[in-house]
Protein backbone atom coordinates (compact mmCIF):
# COMPACT_ATOMS: atom_id res chain seq x y z
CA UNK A 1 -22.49 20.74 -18.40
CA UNK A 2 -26.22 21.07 -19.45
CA UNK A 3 -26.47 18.10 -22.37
CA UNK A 4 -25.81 14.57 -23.56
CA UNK A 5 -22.62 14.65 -25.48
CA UNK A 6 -22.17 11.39 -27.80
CA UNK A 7 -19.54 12.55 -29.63
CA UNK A 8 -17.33 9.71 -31.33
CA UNK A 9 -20.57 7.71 -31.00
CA UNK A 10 -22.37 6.83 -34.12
CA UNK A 11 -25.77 5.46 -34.64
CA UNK A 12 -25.41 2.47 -37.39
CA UNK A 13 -28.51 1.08 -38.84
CA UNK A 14 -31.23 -0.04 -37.09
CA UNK A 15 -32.56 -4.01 -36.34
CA UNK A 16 -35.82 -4.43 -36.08
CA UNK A 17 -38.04 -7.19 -34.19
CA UNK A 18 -41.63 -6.65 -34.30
CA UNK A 19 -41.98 -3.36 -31.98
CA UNK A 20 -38.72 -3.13 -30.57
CA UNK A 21 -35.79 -0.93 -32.71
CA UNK A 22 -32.23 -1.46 -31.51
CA UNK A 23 -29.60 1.08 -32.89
CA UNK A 24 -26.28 0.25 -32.53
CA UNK A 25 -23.49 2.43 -31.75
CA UNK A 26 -20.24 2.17 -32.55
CA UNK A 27 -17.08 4.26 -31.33
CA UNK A 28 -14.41 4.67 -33.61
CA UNK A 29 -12.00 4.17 -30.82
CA UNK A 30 -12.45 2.69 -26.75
CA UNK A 31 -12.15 5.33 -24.26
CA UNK A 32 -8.81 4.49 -22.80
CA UNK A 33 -8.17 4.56 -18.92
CA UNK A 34 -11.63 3.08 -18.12
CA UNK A 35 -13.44 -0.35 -17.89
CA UNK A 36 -16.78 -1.83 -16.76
CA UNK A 37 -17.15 -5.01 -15.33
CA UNK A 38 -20.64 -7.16 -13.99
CA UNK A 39 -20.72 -8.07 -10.78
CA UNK A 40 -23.29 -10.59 -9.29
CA UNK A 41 -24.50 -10.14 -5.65
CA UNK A 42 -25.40 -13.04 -3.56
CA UNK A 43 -27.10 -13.20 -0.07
CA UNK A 44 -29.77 -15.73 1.29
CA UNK A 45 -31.00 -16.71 -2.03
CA UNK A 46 -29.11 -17.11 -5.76
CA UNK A 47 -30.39 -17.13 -8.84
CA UNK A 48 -28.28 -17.15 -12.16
CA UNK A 49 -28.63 -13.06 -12.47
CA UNK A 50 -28.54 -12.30 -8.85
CA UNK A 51 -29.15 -12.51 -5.38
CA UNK A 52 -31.75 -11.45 -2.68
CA UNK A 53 -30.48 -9.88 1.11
CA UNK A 54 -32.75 -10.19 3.80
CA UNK A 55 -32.31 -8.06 6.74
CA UNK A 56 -34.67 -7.89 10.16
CA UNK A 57 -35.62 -4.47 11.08
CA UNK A 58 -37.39 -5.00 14.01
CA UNK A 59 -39.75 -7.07 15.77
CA UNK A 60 -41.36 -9.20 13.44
CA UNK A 61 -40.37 -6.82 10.42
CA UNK A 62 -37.89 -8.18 7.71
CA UNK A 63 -36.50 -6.00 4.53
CA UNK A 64 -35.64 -8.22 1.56
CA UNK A 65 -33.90 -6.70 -1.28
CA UNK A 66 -33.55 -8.20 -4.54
CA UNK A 67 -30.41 -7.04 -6.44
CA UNK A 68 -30.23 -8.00 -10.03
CA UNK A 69 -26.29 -7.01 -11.26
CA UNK A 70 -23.85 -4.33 -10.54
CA UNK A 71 -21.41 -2.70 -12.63
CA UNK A 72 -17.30 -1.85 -11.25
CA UNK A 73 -15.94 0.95 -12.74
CA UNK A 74 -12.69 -0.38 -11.99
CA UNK A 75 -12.68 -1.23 -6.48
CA UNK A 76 -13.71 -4.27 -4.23
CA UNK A 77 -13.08 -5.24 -0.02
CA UNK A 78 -13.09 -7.96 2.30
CA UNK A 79 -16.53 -9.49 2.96
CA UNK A 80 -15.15 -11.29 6.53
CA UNK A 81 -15.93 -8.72 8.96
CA UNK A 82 -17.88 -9.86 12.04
CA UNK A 83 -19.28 -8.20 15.31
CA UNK A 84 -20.58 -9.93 18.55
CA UNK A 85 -24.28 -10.45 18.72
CA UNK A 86 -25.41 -9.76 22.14
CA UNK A 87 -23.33 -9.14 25.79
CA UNK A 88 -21.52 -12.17 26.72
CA UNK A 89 -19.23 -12.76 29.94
CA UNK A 90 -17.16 -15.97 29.92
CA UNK A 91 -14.02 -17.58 27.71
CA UNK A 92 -16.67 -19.10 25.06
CA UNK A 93 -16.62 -17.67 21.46
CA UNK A 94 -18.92 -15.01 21.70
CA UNK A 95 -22.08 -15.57 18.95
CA UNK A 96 -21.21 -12.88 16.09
CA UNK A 97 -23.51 -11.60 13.32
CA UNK A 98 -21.85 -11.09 9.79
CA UNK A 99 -21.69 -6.75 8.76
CA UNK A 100 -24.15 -5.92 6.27
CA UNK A 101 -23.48 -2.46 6.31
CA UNK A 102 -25.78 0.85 5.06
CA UNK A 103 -24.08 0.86 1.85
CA UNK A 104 -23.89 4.17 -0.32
CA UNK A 105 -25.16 4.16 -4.10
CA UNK A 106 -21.27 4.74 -5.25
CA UNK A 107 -18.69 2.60 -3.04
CA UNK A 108 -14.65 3.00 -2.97
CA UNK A 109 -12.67 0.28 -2.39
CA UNK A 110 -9.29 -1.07 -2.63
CA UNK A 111 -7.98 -4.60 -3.39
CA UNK A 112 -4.76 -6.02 -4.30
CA UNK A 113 -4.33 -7.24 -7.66
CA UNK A 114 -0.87 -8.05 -9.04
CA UNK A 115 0.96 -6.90 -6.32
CA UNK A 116 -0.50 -3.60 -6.13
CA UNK A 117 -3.75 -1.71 -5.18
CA UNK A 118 -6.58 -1.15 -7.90
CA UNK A 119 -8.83 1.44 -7.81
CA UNK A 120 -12.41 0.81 -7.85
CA UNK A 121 -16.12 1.88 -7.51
CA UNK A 122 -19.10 -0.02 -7.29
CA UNK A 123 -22.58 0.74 -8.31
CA UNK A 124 -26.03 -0.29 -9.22
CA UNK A 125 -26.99 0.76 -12.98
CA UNK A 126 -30.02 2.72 -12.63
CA UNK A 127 -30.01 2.49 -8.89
CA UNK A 128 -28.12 6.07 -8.99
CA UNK A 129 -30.49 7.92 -11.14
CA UNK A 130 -33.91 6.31 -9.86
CA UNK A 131 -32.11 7.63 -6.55
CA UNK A 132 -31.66 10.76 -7.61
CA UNK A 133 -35.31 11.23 -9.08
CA UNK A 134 -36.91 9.32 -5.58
CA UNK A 135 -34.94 12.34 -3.45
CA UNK A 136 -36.49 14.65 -5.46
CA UNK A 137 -37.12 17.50 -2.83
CA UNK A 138 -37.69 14.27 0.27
CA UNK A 139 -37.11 16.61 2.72
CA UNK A 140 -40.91 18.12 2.07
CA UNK A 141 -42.38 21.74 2.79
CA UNK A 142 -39.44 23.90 4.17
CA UNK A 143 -41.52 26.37 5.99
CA UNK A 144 -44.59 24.97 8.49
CA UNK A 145 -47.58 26.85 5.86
CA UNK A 146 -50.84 26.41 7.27
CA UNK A 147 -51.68 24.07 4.53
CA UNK A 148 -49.07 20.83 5.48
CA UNK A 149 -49.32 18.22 8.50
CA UNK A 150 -46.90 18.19 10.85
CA UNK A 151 -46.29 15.07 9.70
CA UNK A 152 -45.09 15.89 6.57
CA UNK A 153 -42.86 18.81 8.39
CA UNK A 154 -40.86 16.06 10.25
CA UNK A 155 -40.81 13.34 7.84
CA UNK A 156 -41.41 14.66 4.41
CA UNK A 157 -41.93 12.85 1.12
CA UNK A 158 -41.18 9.06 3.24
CA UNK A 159 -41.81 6.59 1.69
CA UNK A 160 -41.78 7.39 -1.84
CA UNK A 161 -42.38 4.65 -4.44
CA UNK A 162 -42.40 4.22 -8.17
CA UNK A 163 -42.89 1.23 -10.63
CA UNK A 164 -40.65 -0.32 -12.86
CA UNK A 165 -40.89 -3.28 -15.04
CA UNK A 166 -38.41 -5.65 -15.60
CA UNK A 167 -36.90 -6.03 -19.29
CA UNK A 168 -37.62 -9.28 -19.49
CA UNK A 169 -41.24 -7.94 -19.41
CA UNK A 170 -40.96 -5.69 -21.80
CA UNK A 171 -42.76 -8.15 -25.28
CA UNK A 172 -39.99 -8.91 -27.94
CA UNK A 173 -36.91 -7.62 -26.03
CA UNK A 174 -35.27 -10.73 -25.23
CA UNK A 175 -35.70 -12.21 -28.55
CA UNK A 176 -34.05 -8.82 -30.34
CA UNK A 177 -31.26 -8.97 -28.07
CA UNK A 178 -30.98 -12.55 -28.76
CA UNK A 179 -31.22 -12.79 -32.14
CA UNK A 180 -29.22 -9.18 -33.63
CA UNK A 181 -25.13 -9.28 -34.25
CA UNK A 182 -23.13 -6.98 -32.08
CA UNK A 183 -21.25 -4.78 -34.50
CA UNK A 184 -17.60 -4.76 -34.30
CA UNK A 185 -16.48 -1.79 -32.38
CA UNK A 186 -20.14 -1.42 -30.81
CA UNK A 187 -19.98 0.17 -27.54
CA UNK A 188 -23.87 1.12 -26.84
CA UNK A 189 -27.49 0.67 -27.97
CA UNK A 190 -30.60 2.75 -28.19
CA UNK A 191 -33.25 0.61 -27.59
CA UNK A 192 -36.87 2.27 -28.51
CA UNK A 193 -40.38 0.56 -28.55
CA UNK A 194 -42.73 1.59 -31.08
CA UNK A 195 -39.80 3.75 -31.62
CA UNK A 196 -40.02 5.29 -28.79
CA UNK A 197 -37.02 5.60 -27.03
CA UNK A 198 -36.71 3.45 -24.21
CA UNK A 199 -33.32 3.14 -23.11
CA UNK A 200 -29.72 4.69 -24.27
CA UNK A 201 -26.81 2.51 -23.15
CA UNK A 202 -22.96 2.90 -23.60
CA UNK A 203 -19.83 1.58 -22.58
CA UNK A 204 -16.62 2.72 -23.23
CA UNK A 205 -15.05 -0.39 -24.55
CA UNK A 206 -16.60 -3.23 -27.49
CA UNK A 207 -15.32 -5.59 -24.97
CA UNK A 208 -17.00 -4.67 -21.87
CA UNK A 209 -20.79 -3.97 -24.31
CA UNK A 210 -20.39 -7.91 -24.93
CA UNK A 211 -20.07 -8.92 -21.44
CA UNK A 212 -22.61 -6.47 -20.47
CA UNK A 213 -25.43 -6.64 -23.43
CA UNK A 214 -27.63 -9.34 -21.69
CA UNK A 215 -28.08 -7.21 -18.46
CA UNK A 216 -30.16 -5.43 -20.79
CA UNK A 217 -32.74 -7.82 -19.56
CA UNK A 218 -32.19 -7.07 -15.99
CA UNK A 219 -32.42 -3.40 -16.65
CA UNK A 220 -35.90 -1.11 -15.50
CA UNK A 221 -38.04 0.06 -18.25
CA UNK A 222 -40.84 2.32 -17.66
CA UNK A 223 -44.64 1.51 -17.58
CA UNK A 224 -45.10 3.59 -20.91
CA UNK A 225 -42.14 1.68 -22.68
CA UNK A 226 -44.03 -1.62 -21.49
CA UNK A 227 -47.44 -0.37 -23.18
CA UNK A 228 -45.40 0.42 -26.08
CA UNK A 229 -44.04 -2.87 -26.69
CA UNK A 230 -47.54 -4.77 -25.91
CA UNK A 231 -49.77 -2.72 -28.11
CA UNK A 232 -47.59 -0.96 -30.54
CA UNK A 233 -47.69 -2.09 -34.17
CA UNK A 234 -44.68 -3.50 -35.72
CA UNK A 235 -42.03 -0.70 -37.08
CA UNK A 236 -40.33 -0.64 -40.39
CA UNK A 237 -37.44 -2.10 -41.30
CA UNK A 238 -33.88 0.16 -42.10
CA UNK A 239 -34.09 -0.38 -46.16
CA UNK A 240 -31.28 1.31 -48.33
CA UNK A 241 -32.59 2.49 -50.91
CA UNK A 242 -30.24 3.89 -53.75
CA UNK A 243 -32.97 6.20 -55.96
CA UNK A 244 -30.37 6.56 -59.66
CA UNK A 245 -28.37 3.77 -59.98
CA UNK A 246 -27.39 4.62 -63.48
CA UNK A 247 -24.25 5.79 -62.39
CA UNK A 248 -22.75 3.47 -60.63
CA UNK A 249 -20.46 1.79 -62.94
CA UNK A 250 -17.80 -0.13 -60.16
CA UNK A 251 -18.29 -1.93 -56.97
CA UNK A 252 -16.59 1.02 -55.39
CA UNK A 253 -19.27 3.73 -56.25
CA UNK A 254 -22.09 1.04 -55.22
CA UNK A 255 -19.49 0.99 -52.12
CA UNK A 256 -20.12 4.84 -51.86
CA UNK A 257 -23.45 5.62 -51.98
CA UNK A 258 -24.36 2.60 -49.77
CA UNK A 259 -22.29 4.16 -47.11
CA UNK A 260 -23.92 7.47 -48.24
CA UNK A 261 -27.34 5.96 -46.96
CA UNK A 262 -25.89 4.87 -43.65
CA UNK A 263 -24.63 8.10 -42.78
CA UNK A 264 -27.90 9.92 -44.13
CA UNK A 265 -29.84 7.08 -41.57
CA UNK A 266 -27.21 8.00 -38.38
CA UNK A 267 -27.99 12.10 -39.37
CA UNK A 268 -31.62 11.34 -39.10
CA UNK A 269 -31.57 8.71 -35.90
CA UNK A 270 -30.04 11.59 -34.73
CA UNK A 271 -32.15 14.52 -35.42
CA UNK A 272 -35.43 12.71 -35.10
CA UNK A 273 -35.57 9.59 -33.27
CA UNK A 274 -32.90 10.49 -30.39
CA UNK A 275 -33.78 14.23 -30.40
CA UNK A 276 -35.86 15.13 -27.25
CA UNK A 277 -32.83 12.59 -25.72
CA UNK A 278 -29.84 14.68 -27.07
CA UNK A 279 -31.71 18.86 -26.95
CA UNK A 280 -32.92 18.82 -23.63
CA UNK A 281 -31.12 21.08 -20.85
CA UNK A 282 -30.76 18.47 -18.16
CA UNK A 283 -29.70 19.19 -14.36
CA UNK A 284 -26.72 17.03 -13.68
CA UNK A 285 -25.06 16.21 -10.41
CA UNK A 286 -21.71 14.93 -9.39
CA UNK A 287 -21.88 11.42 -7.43
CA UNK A 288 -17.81 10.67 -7.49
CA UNK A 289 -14.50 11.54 -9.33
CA UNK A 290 -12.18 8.52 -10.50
CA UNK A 291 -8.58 9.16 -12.39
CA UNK A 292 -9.94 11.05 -14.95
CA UNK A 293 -13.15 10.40 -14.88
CA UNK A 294 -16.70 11.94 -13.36
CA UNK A 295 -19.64 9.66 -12.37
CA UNK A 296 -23.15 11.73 -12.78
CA UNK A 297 -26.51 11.27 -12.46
CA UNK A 298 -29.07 13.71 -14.54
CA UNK A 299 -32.50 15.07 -14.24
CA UNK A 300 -34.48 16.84 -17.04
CA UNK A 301 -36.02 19.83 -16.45
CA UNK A 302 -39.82 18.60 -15.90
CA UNK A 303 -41.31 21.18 -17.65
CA UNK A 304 -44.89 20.80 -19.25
CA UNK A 305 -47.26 23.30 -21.64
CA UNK A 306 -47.53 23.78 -24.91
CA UNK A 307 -44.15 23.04 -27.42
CA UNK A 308 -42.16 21.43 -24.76
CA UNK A 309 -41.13 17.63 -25.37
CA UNK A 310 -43.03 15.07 -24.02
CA UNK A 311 -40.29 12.70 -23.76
CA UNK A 312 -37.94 13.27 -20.43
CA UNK A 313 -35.30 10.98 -19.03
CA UNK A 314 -33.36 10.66 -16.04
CA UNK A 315 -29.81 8.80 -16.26
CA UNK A 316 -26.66 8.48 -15.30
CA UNK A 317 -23.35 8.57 -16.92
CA UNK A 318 -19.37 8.65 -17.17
CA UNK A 319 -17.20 11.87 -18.45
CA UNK A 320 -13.86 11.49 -19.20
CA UNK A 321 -11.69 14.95 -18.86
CA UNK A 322 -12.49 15.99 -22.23
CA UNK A 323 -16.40 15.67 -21.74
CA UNK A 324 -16.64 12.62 -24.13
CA UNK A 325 -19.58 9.96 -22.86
CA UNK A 326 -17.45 6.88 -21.69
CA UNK A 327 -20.83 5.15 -19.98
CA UNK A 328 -24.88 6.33 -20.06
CA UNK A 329 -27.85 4.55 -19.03
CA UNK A 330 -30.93 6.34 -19.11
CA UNK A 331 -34.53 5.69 -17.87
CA UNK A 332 -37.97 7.21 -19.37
CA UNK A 333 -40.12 9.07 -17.33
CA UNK A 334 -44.10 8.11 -18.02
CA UNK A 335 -46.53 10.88 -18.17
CA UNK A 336 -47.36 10.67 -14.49
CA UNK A 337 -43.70 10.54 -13.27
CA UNK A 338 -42.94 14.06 -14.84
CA UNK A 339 -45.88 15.30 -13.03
CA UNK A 340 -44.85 14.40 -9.69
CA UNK A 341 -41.05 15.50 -10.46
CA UNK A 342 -42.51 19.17 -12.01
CA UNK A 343 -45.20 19.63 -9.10
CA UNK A 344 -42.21 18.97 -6.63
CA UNK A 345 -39.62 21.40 -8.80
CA UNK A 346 -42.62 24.18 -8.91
CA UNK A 347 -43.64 23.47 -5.16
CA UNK A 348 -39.96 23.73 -4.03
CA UNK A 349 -39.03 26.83 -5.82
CA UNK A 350 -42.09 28.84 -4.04
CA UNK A 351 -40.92 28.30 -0.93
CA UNK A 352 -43.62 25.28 -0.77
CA UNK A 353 -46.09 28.46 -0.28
CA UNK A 354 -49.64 26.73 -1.93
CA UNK A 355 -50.94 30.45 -2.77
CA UNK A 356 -47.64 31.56 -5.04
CA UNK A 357 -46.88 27.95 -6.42
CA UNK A 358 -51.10 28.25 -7.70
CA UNK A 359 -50.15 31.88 -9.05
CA UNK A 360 -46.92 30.41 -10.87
CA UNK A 361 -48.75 27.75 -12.46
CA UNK A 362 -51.71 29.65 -13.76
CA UNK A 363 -54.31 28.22 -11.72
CA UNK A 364 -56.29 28.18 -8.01
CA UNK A 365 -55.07 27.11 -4.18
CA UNK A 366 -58.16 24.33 -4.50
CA UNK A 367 -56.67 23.13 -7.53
CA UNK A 368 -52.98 22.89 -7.02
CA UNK A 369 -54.63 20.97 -3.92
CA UNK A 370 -55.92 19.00 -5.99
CA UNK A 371 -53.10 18.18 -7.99
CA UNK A 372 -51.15 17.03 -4.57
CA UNK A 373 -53.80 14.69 -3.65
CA UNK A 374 -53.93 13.15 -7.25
CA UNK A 375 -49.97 13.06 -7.51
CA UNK A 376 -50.67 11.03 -4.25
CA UNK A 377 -49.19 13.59 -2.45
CA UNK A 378 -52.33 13.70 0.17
CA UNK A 379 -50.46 12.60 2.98
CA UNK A 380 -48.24 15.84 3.28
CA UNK A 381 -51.68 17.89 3.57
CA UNK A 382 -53.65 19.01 6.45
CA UNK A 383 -57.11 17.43 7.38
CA UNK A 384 -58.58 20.75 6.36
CA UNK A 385 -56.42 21.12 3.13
CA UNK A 386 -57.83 17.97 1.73
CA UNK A 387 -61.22 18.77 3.14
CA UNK A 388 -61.71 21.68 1.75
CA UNK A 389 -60.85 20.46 -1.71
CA UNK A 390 -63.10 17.96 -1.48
CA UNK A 391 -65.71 19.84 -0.52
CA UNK A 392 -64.60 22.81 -3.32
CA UNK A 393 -64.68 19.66 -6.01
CA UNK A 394 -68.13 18.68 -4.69
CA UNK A 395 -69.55 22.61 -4.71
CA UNK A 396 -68.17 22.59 -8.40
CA UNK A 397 -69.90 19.47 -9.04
CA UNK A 398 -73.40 20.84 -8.14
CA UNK A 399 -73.04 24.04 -10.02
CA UNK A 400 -72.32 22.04 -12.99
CA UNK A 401 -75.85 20.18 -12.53
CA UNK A 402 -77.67 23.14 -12.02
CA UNK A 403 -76.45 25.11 -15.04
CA UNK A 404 -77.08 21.48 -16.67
């Protein structure tokens, strides 16, 4: 498995709002055996689309988490479990602490419904993939080169961050979603900004894209997508447009080559808008089996140069046993983000040695050290390392003003 497959998907015409392009899809049929559900986390603090957990850490030092929506892929457990806080001696009722356990990205559980056990998993949309992306080679240099701290031999790429913005901060969204019809039988969206793509989303069932097409607002959307939607001129509208109509003598041939137009619209939604999406080779890897069913997360292949597409996204998705998309999410990549993850791919497959990663890539030790630091790698390099760049940059600097 290398590629998106949307087959039984298709893309009916677009609805416009200022900057932002949605693009329904509809499925001819639900994908039987499967279901998604929203689930709403709660912990110190509520709010109507989520809930915030707050754990101490240490001395002083408190971890708050805010959690925005989940979605079951049809599990759930008991909540009750409590341990004692402290050592106690005596009959009292020892103080106890309520479990908030490590959880895992994917998490099995069982509860009774009907009389007898369902089977469940639990997950946070684009929690998986950003996962995936963030332990992107974490585990740093494998081999002690001269070049890398000792710090970055023990610990590796820790902490590693990267921005987001919400979507209800992404201009026009929420009124798009708002105001457009849900098709009948729609089971996904393509949402693009300046058409640009910004997000692909689909559910196996029309019921479950109804309950689930205002967490479209809760959703990450990357910094690029944001620019997009603040600076980007309006798009144009879908228009049919029927060239000859000389020939059309009944309400059945108007009937015709209307429906003619739409499919000539989802063949070229498909071949230009959604192409970089749909052609690229991605790198996918398996999170958890259901009945059935495979749960995924996918990276592209961060590659850069010269007639390779600019557009990269990492996702996540559901297979059923014939390979058919039940559920996708995706995220775009900005510019800067596919640096880091093809500096980290190139670094990683040379052994992390500086000298044959710089031969790979065409260029000098100095500047591939370079490109760490500005990747804000810097930490993971030696005093010297970073030194010696510096001082390289600044000995290329004064050559430049003498030949000036």
């Amino acid at each position: 498995m290398t590629g998106l497959d949307l087959t039984g998907l298709t893309a009916r015409p677009a609805q416009v709002w200022g900057g932002i392009r949605l693009v329904p899809l509809v499925r001819e049929a639900p994908v039987p055996g499967l279901r998604l559900h929203r689930e709403i986390y709660t912990g110190l603090g509520e709010s109507a689309s989520g809930g915030v957990s707050e754990v101490e850490v240490g001395s002083g030092v408190r971890y708050a988490s805010y959690i925005p929506h989940g979605f079951v892929a049809d599990w759930s457990g008991d909540e009750g479990q409590h341990a004692a806080y402290g050592s106690h001696l005596g009959d009292e009722r020892p103080r106890t602490v309520r479990l908030r356990p490590h959880h895992r990205m994917v998490k099995r559980a069982r509860t009774a419904r009907g009389g007898g056990p369902v089977a469940r998993c639990r997950f946070l949309p684009l929690h998986l993939a950003l996962d995936g992306y963030l332990a992107l080679h974490f585990g740093g240099p494998s081999t002690a080169w001269d070049e890398w701290s000792q710090q970055a031999i023990r610990r590796g790429l820790s902490p590693r961050v990267e921005a987001a913005y919400l979507g209800m901060g992404v201009r026009g969204l929420a009124d798009a979603l708002r105001v457009f019809e849900i098709h009948p039988g729609q089971c996904g969206v393509m949402v693009y900004a300046a058409d640009s793509l910004a997000a692909a989303f689909v559910v196996p069932h029309p019921d479950d894209y109804r309950a689930l097409h205002p967490t479209l607002l809760q959703d990450m959307y990357g910094e690029l997508i944001h620019q997009h939607a603040l600076y980007g001129a309006p798009v144009p509208e879908f228009e049919a447009r029927i060239p000859d109509g000389r020939h059309l003598n009944t309400l059945a041939d108007l009937r015709a080559a209307a429906r003619a137009q739409e499919r000539a619209w989802s063949e070229a939604h498909d071949t230009v808008l959604a192409r970089a999406l749909l052609t690229t080779s991605y790198s996918f890897e398996r999170v958890y089996r259901m009945d059935g069913f495979e749960l995924r997360r996918f990276l592209p292949p961060f590659r850069r140069g010269y007639g390779v597409e600019p557009e990269q996204h990492i996702g996540e998705l559901i297979s059923d046993h014939k390979g058919r998309t039940a559920y996708l999410k995706t995220f775009r990549l900005s510019d800067a983000q596919i640096k880091r993850g093809h500096l980290l791919s190139r670094l990683a497959a040379h052994d992390w040695h500086p000298g044959r990663t710089a031969e790979a890539l065409g260029t000098t030790d100095v500047e591939l050290l370079r490109r760490i630091r500005a990747a804000g790698f810097g930490s993971l390099l030696k005093a010297h390392a970073v030194g010696g760049t510096a001082a390289a940059a600044d000995g290329a600097g004064s050559s430049q003003k003498a030949t000036e």
